[in-house]
C-alpha atoms as a PDB file:
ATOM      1  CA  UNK A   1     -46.875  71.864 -66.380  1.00  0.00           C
ATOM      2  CA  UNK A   2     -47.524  73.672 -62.933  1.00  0.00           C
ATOM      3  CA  UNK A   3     -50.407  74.116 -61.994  1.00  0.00           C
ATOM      4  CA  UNK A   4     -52.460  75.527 -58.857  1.00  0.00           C
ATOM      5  CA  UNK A   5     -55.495  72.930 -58.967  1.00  0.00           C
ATOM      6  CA  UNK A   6     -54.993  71.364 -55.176  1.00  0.00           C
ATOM      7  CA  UNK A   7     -54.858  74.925 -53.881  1.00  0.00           C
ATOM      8  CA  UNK A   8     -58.074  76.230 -55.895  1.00  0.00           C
ATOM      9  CA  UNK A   9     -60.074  72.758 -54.851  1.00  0.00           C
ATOM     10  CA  UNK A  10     -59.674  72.746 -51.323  1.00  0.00           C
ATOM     11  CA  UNK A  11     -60.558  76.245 -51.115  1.00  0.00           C
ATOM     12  CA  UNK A  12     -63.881  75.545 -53.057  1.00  0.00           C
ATOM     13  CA  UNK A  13     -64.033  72.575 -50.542  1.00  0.00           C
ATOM     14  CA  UNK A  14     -64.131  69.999 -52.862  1.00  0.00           C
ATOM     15  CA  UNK A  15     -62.583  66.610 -52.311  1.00  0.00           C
ATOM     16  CA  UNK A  16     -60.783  65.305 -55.343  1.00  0.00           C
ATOM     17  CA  UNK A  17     -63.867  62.647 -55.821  1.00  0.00           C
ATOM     18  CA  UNK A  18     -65.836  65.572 -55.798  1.00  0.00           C
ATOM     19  CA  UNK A  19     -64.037  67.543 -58.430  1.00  0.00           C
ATOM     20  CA  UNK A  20     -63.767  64.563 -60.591  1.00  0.00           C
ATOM     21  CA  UNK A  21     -67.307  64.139 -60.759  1.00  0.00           C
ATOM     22  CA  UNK A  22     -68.396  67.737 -61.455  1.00  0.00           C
ATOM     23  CA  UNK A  23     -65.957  67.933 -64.433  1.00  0.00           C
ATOM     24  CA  UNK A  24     -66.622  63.852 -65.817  1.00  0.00           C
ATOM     25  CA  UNK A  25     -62.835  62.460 -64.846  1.00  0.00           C
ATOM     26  CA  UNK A  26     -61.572  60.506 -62.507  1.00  0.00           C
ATOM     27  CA  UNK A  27     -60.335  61.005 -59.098  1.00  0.00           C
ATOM     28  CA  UNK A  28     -57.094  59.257 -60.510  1.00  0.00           C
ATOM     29  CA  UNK A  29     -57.026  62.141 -62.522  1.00  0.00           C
ATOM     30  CA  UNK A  30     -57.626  64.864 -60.361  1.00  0.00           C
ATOM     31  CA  UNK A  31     -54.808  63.239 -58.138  1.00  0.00           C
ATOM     32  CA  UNK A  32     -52.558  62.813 -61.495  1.00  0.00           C
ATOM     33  CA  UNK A  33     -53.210  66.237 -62.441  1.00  0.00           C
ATOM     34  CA  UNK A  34     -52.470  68.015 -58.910  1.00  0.00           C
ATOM     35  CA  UNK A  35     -49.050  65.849 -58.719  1.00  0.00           C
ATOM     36  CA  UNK A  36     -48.507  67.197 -62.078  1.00  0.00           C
ATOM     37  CA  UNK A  37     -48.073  64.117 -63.285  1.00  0.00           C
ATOM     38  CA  UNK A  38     -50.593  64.330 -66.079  1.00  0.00           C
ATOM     39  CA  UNK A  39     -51.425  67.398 -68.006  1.00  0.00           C
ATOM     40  CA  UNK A  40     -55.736  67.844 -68.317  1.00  0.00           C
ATOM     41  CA  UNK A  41     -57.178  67.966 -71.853  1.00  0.00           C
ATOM     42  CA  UNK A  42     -58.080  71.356 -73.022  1.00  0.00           C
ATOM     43  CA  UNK A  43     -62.011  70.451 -72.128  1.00  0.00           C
ATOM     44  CA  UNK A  44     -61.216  69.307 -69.221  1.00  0.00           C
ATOM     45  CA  UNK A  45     -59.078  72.781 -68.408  1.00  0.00           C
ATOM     46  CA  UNK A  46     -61.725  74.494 -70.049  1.00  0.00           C
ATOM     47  CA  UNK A  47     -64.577  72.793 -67.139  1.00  0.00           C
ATOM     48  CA  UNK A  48     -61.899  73.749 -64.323  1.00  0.00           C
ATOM     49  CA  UNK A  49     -61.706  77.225 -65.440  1.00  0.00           C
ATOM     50  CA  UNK A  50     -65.501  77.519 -65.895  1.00  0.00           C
ATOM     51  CA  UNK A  51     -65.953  75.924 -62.300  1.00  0.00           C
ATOM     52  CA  UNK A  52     -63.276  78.221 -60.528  1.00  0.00           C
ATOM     53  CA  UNK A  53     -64.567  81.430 -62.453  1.00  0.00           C
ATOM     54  CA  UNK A  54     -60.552  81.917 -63.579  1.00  0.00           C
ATOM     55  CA  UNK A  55     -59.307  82.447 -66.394  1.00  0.00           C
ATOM     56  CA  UNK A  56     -57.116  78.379 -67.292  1.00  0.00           C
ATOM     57  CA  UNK A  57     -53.627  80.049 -67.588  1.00  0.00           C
ATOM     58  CA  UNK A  58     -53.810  81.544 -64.019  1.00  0.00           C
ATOM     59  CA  UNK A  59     -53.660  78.095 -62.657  1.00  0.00           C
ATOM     60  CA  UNK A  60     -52.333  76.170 -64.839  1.00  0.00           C
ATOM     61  CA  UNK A  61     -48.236  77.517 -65.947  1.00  0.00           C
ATOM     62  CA  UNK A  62     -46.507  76.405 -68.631  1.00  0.00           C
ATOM     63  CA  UNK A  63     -42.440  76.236 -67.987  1.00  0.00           C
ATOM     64  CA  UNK A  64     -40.133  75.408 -70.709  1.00  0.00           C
END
């Protein structure tokens, strides 16, 4: 899945250890998750959506 989560961190000026910590995962997940290498669970998506006041399918595209 893409996904726009390095772009909407850094522009909150977060690091990933940062983000991880505000939303109760680990920075091997933020860094999993940016790479798109791991897709969040829906909690988790829904915390990242609450945190970046957007709606979770503007960042986070699903491609067939």
């Amino acid at each position: 899945m893409k996904n726009k989560v390095r772009e909407l961190r850094k522009s909150k000026g977060f690091t990933q250890e940062q983000l991880a910590e505000i939303i109760g995962v680990s920075r091997q997940t933020i860094n999993a998750i940016e790479k798109e290498k791991f897709d969040p669970s829906l909690p988790t998506a829904f915390k990242m959506s609450k945190l970046f006041a957007l709606p979770i399918e503007s960042f986070f595209l699903y491609e067939n």
